[in-house]
PDB file of N, CA and C in Angstrom:
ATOM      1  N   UNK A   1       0.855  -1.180   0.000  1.00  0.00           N
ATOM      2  CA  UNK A   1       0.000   0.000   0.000  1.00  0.00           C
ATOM      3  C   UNK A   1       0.898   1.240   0.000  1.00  0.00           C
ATOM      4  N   UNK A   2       0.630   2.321  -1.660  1.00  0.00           N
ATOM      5  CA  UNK A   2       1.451   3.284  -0.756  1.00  0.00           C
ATOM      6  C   UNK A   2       1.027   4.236   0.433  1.00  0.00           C
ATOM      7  N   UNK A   3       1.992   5.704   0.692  1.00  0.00           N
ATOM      8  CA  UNK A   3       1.924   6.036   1.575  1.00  0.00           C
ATOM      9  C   UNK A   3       0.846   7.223   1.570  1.00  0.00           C
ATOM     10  N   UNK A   4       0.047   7.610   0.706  1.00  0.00           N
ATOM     11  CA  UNK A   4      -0.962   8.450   0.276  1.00  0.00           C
ATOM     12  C   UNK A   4      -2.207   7.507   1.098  1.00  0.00           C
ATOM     13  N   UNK A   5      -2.651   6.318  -0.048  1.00  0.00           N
ATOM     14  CA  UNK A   5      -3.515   5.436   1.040  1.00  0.00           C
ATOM     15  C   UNK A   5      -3.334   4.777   2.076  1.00  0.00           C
ATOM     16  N   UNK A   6      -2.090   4.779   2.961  1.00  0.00           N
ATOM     17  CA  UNK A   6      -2.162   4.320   4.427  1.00  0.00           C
ATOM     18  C   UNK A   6      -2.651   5.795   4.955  1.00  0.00           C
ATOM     19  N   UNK A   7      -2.147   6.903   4.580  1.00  0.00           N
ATOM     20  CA  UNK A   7      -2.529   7.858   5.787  1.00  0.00           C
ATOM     21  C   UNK A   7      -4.246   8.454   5.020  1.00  0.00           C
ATOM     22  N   UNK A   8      -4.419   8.207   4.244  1.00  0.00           N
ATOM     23  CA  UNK A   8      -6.217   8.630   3.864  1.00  0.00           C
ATOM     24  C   UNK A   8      -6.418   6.999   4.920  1.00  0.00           C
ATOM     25  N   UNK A   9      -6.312   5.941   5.157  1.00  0.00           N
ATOM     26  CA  UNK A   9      -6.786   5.114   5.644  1.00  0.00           C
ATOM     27  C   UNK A   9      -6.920   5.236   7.341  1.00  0.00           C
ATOM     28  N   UNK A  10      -5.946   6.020   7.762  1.00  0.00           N
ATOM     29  CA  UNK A  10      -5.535   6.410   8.866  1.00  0.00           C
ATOM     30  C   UNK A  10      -6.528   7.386   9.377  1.00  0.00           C
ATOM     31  N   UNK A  11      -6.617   8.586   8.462  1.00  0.00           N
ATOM     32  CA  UNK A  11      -7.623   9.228   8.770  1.00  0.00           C
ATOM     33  C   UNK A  11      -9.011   9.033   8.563  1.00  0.00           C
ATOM     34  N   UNK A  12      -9.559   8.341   7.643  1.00  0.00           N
ATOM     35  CA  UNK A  12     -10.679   7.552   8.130  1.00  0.00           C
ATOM     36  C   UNK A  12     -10.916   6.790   9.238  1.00  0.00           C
ATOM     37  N   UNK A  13     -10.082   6.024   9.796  1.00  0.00           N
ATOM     38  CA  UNK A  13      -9.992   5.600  10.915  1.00  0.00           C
ATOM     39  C   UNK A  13     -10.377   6.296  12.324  1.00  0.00           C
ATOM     40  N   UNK A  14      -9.581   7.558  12.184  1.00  0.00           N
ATOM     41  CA  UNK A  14      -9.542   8.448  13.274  1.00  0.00           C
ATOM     42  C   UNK A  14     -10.836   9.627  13.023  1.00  0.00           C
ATOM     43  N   UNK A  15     -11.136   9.583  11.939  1.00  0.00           N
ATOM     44  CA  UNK A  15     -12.558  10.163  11.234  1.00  0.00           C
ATOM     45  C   UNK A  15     -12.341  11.901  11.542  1.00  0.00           C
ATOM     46  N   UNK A  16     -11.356  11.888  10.471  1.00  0.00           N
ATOM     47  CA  UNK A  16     -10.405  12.921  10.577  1.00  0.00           C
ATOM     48  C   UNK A  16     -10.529  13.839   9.264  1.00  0.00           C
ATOM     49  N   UNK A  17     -10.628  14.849   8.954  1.00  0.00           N
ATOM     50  CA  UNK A  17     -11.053  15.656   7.048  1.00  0.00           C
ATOM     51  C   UNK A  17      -9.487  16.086   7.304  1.00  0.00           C
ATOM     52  N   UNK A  18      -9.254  15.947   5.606  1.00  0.00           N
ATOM     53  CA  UNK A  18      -8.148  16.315   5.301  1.00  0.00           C
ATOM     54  C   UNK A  18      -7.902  17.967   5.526  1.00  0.00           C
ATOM     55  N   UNK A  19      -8.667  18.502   5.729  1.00  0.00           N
ATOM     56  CA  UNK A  19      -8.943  20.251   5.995  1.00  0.00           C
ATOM     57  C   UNK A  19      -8.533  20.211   7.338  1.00  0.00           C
ATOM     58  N   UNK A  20      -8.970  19.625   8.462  1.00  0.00           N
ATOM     59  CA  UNK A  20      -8.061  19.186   9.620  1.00  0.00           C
ATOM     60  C   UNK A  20      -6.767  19.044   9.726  1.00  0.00           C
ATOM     61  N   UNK A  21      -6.689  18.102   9.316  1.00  0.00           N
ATOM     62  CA  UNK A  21      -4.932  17.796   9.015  1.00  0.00           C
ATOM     63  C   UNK A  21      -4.093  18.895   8.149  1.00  0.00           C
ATOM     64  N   UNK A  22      -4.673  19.264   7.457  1.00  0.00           N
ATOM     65  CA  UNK A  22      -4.244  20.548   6.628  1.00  0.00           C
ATOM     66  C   UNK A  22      -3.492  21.254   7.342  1.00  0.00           C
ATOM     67  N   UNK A  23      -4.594  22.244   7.909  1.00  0.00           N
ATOM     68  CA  UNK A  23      -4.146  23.536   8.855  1.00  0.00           C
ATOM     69  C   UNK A  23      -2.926  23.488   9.915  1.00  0.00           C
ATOM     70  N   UNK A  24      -3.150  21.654  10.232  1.00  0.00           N
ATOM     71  CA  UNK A  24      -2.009  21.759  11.666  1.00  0.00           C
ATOM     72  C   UNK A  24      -0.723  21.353  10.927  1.00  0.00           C
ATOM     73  N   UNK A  25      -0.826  20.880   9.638  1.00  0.00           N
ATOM     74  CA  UNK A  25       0.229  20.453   8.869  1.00  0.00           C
ATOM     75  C   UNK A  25       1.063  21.276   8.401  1.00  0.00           C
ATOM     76  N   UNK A  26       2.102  22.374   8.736  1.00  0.00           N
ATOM     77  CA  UNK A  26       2.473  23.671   8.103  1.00  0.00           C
ATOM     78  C   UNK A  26       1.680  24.571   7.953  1.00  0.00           C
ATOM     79  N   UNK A  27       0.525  24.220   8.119  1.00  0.00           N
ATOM     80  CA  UNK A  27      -0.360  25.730   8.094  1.00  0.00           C
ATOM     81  C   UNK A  27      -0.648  25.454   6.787  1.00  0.00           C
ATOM     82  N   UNK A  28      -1.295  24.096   5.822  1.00  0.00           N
ATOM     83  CA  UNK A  28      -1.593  23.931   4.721  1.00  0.00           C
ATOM     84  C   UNK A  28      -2.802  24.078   4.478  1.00  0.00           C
ATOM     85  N   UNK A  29      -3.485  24.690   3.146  1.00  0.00           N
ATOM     86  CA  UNK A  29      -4.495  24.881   2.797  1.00  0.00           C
ATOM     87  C   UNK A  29      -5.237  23.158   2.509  1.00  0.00           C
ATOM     88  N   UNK A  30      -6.411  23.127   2.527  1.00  0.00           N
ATOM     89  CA  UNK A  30      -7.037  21.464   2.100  1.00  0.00           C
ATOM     90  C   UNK A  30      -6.389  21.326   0.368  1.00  0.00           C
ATOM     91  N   UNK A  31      -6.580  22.304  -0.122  1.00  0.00           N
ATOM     92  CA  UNK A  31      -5.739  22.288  -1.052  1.00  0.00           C
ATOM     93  C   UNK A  31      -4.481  21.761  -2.127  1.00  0.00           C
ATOM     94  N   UNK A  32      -3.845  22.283  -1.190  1.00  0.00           N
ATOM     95  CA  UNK A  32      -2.201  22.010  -0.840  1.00  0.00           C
ATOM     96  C   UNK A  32      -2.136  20.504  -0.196  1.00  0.00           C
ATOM     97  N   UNK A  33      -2.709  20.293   0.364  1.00  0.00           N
ATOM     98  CA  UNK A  33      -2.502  19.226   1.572  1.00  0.00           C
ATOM     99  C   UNK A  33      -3.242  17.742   0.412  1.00  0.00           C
ATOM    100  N   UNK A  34      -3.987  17.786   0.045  1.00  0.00           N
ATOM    101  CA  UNK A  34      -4.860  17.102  -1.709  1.00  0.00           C
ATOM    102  C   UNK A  34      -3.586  16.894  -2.496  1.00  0.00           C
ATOM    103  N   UNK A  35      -3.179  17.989  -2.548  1.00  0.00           N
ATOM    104  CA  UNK A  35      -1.832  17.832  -4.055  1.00  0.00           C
ATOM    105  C   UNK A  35      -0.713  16.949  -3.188  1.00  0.00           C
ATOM    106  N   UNK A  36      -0.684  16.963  -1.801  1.00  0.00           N
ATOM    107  CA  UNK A  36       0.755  16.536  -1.457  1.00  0.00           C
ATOM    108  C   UNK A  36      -0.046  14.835  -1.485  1.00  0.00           C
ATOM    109  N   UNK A  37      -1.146  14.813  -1.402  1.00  0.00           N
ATOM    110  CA  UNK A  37      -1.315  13.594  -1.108  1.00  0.00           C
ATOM    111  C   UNK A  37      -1.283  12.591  -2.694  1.00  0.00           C
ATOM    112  N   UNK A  38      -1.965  13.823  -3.736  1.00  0.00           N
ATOM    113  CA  UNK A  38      -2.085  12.886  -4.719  1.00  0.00           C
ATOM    114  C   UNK A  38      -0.428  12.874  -5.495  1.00  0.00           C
ATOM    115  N   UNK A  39       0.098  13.615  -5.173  1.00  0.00           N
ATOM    116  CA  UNK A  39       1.730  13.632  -5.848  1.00  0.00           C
ATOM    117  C   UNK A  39       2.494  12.231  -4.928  1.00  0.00           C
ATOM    118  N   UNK A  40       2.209  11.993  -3.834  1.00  0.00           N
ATOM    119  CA  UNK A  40       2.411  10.314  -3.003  1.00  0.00           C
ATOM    120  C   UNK A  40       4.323  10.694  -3.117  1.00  0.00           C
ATOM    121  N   UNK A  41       4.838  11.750  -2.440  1.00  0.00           N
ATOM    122  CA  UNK A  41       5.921  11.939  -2.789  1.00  0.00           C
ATOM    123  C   UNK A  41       6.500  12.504  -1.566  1.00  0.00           C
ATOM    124  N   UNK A  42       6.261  11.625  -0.102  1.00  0.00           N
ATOM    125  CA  UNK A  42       6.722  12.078   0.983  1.00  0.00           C
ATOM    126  C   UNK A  42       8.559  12.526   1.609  1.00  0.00           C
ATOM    127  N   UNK A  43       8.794  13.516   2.452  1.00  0.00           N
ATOM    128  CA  UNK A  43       9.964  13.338   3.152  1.00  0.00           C
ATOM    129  C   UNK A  43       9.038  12.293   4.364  1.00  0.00           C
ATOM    130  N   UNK A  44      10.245  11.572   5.056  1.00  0.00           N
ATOM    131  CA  UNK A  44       9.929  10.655   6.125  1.00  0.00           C
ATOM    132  C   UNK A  44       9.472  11.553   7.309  1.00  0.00           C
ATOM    133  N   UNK A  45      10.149  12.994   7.343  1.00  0.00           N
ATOM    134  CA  UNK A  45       9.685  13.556   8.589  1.00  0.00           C
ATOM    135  C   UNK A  45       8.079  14.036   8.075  1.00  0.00           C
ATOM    136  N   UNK A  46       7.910  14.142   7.386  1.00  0.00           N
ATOM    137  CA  UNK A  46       6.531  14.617   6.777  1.00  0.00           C
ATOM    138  C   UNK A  46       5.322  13.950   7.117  1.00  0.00           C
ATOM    139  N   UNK A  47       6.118  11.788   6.717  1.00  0.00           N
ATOM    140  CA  UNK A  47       4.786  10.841   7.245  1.00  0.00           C
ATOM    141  C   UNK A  47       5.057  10.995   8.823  1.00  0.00           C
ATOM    142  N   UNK A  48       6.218  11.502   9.633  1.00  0.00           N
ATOM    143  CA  UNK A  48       6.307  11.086  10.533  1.00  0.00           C
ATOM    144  C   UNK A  48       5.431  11.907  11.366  1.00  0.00           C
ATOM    145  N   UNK A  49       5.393  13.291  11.055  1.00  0.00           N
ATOM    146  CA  UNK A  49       3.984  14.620  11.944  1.00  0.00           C
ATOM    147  C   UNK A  49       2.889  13.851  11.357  1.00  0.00           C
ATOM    148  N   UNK A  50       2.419  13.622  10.114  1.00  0.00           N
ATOM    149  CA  UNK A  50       1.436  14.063   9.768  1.00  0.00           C
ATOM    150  C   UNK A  50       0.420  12.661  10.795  1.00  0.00           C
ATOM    151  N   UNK A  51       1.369  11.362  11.125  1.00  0.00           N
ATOM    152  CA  UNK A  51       1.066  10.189  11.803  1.00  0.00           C
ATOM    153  C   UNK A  51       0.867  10.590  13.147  1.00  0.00           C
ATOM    154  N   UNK A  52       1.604  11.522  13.567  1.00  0.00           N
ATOM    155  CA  UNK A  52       1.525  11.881  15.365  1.00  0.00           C
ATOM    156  C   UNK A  52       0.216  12.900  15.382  1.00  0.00           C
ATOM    157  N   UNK A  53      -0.295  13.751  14.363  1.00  0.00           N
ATOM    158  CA  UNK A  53      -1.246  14.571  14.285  1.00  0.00           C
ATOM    159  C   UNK A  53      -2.527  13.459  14.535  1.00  0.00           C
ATOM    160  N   UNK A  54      -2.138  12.521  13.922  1.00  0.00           N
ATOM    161  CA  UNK A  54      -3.823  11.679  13.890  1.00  0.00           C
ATOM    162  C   UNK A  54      -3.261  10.215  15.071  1.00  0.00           C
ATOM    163  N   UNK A  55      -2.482  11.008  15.945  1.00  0.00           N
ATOM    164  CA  UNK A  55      -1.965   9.829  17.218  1.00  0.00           C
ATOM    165  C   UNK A  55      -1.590   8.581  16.715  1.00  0.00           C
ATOM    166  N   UNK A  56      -0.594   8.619  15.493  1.00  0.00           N
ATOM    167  CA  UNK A  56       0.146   6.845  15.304  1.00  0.00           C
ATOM    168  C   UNK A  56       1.573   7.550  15.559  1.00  0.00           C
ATOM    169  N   UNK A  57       2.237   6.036  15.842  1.00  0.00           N
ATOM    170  CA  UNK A  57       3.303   6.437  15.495  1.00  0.00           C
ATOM    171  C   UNK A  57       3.570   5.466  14.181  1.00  0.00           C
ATOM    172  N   UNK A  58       4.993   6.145  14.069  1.00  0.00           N
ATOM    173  CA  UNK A  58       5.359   5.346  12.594  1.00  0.00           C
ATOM    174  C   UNK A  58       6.888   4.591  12.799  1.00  0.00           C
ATOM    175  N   UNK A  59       6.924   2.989  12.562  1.00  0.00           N
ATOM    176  CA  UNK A  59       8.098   2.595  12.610  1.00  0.00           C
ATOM    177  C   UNK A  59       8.831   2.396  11.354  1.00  0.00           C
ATOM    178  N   UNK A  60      10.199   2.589  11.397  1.00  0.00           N
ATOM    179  CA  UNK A  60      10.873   2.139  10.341  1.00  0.00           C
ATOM    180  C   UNK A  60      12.102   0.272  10.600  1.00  0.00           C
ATOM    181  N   UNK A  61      11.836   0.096   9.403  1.00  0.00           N
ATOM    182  CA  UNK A  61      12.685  -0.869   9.481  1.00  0.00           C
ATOM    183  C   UNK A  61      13.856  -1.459   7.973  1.00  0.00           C
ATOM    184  N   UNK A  62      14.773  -1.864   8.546  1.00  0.00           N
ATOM    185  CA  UNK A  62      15.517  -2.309   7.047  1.00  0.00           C
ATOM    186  C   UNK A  62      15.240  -3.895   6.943  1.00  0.00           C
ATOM    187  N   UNK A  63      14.899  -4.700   5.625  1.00  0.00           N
ATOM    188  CA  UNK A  63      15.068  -5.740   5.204  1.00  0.00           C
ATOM    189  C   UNK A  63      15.978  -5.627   4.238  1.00  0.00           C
ATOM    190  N   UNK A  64      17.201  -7.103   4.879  1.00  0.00           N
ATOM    191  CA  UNK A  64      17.883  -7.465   3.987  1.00  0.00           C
ATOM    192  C   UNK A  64      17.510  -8.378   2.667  1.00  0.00           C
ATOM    193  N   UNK A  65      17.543  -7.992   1.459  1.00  0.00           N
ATOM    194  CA  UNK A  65      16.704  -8.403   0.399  1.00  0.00           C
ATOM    195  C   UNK A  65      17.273  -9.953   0.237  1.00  0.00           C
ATOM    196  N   UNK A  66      18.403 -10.393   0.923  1.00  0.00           N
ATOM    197  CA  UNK A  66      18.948 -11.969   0.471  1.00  0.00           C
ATOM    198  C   UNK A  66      18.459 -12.779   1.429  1.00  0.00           C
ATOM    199  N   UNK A  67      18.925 -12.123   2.834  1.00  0.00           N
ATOM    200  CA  UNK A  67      18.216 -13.233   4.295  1.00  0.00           C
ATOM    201  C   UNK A  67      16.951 -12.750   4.594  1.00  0.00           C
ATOM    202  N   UNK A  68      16.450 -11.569   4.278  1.00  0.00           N
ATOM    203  CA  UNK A  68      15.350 -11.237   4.903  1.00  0.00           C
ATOM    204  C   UNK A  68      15.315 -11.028   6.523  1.00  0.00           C
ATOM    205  N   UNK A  69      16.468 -10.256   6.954  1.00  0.00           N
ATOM    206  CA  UNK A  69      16.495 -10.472   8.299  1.00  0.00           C
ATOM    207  C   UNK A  69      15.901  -9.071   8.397  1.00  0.00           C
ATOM    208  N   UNK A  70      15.674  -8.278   9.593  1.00  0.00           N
ATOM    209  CA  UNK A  70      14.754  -7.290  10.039  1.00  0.00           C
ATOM    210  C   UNK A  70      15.643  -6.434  10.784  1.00  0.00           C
ATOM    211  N   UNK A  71      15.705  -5.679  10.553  1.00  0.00           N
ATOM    212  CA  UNK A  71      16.196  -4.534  11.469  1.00  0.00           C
ATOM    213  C   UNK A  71      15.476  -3.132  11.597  1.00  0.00           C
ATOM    214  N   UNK A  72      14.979  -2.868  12.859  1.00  0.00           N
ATOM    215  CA  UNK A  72      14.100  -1.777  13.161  1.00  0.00           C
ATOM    216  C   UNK A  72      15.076  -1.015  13.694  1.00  0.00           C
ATOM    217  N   UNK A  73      14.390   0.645  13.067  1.00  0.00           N
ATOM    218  CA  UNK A  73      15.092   1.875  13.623  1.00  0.00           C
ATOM    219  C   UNK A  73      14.782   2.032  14.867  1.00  0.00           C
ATOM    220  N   UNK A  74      15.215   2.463  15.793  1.00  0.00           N
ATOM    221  CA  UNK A  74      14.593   2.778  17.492  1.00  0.00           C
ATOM    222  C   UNK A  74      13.990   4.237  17.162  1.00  0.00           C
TER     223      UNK A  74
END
């Protein structure tokens, strides 16, 4: 899933309008905040507010593509 529909999924969840999230998001218009979503072209600190605004947090992790072993960021 990308990261446009996890956080529209997120905010349905939390039953949240993107005009909400907007304003506390940089001070974005619903607008603005529409284009960033349909362009699906995040910085990580970007998913990382916009997840604490609607109370998630967000983990990261590396997979090694040969063992598949897991390594999470703290």
């Amino acid at each position: 899933m990308d990261v446009s529909k996890t956080l529209k999924m997120l905010m349905l969840d939390r039953n949240v309008k993107q005009v909400d999230i907007a304003g506390k998001f940089k001070g974005m218009s619903k607008h603005s905040f529409n284009n960033l979503l349909r362009r699906n072209d995040f910085k990580l600190s970007d998913v990382i507010e916009i997840a604490g605004l609607l109370d998630y947090d967000v983990k990261l992790q590396f997979v090694d593509n040969n063992s598949k072993k897991k390594i999470e960021v703290e």
